[in-house]
C-alpha atoms as a PDB file:
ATOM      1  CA  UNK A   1      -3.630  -3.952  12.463  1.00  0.00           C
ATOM      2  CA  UNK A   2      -6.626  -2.803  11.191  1.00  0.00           C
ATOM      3  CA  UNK A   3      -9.794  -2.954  13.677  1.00  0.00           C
ATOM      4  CA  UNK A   4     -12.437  -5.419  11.458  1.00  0.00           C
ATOM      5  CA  UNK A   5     -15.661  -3.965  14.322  1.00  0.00           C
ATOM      6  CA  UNK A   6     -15.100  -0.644  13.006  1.00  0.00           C
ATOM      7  CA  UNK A   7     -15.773  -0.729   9.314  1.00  0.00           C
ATOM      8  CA  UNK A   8     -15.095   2.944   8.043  1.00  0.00           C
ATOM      9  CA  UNK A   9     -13.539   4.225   4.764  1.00  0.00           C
ATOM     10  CA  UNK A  10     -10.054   2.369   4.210  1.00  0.00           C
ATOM     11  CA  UNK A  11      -6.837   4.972   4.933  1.00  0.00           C
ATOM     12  CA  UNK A  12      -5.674   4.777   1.397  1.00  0.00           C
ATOM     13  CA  UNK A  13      -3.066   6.987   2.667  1.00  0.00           C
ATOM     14  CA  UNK A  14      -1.159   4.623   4.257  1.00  0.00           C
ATOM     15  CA  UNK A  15       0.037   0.670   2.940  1.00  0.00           C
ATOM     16  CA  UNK A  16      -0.323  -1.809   5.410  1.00  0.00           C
ATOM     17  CA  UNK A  17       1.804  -4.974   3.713  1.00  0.00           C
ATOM     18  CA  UNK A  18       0.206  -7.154   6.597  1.00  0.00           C
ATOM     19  CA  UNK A  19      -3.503  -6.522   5.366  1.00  0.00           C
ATOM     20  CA  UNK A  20      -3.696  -9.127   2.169  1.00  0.00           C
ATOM     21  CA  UNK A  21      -6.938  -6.904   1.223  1.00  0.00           C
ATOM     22  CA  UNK A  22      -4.468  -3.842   0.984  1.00  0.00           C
ATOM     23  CA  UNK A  23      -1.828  -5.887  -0.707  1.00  0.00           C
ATOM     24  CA  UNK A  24      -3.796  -6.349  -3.487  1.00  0.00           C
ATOM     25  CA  UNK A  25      -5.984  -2.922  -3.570  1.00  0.00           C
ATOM     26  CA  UNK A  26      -2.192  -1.924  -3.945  1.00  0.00           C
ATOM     27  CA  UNK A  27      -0.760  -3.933  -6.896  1.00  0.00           C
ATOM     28  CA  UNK A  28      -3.689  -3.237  -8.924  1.00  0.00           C
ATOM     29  CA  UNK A  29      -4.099   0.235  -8.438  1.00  0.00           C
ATOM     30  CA  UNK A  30      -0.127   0.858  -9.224  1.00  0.00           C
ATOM     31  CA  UNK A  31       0.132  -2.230 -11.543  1.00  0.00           C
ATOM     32  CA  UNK A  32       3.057  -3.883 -10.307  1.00  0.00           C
ATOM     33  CA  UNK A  33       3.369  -7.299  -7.910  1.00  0.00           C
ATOM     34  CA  UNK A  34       3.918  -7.646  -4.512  1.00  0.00           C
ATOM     35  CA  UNK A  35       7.315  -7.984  -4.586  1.00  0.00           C
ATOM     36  CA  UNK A  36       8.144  -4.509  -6.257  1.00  0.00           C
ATOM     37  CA  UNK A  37       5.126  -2.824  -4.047  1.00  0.00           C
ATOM     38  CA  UNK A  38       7.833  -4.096  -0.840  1.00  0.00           C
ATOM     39  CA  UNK A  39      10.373  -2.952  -1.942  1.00  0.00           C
ATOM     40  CA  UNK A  40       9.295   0.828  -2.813  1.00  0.00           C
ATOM     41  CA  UNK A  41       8.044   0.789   0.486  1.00  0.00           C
ATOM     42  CA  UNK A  42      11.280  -0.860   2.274  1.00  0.00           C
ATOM     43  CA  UNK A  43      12.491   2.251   0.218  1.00  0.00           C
ATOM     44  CA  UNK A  44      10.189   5.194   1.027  1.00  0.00           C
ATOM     45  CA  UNK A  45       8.152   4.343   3.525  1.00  0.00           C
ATOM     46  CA  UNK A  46       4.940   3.196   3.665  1.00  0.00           C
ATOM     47  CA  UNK A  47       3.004   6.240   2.222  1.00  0.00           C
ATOM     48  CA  UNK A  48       1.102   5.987  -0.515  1.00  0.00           C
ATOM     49  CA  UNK A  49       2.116   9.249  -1.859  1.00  0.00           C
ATOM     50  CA  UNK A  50       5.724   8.644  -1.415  1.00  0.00           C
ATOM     51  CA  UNK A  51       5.379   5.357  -3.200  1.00  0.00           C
ATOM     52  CA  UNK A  52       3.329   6.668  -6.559  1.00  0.00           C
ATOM     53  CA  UNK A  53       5.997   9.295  -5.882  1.00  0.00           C
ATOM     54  CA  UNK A  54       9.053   6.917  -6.700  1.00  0.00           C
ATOM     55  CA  UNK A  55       7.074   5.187  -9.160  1.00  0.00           C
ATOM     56  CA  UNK A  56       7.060   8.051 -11.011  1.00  0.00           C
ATOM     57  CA  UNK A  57      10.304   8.481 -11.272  1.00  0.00           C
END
């Protein structure tokens, strides 16, 4: 869980699918719900690499 006291740059490297703020950074930056965004990660993991990775496939 992400530590609101210590406001630093987001990890953008990493989706948290518990944050609702990341959630939807998420679906709009990759254009695609919340559902799909779930299930590439219940797929690759929760990388953000790996998931514009499958995307792209």
């Amino acid at each position: 869980m992400d530590n609101l006291a210590h406001r630093g740059q987001p990890d953008r490297s990493k989706i948290n699918m518990h944050e609702a703020h990341e959630v939807k950074y998420w679906t709009r930056q990759l254009h695609i719900d919340r559902a799909k965004l779930q299930a590439l990660i219940d797929k690759v993991g929760n990388s953000a690499a790996a998931v514009r990775k499958e995307l792209a496939v």
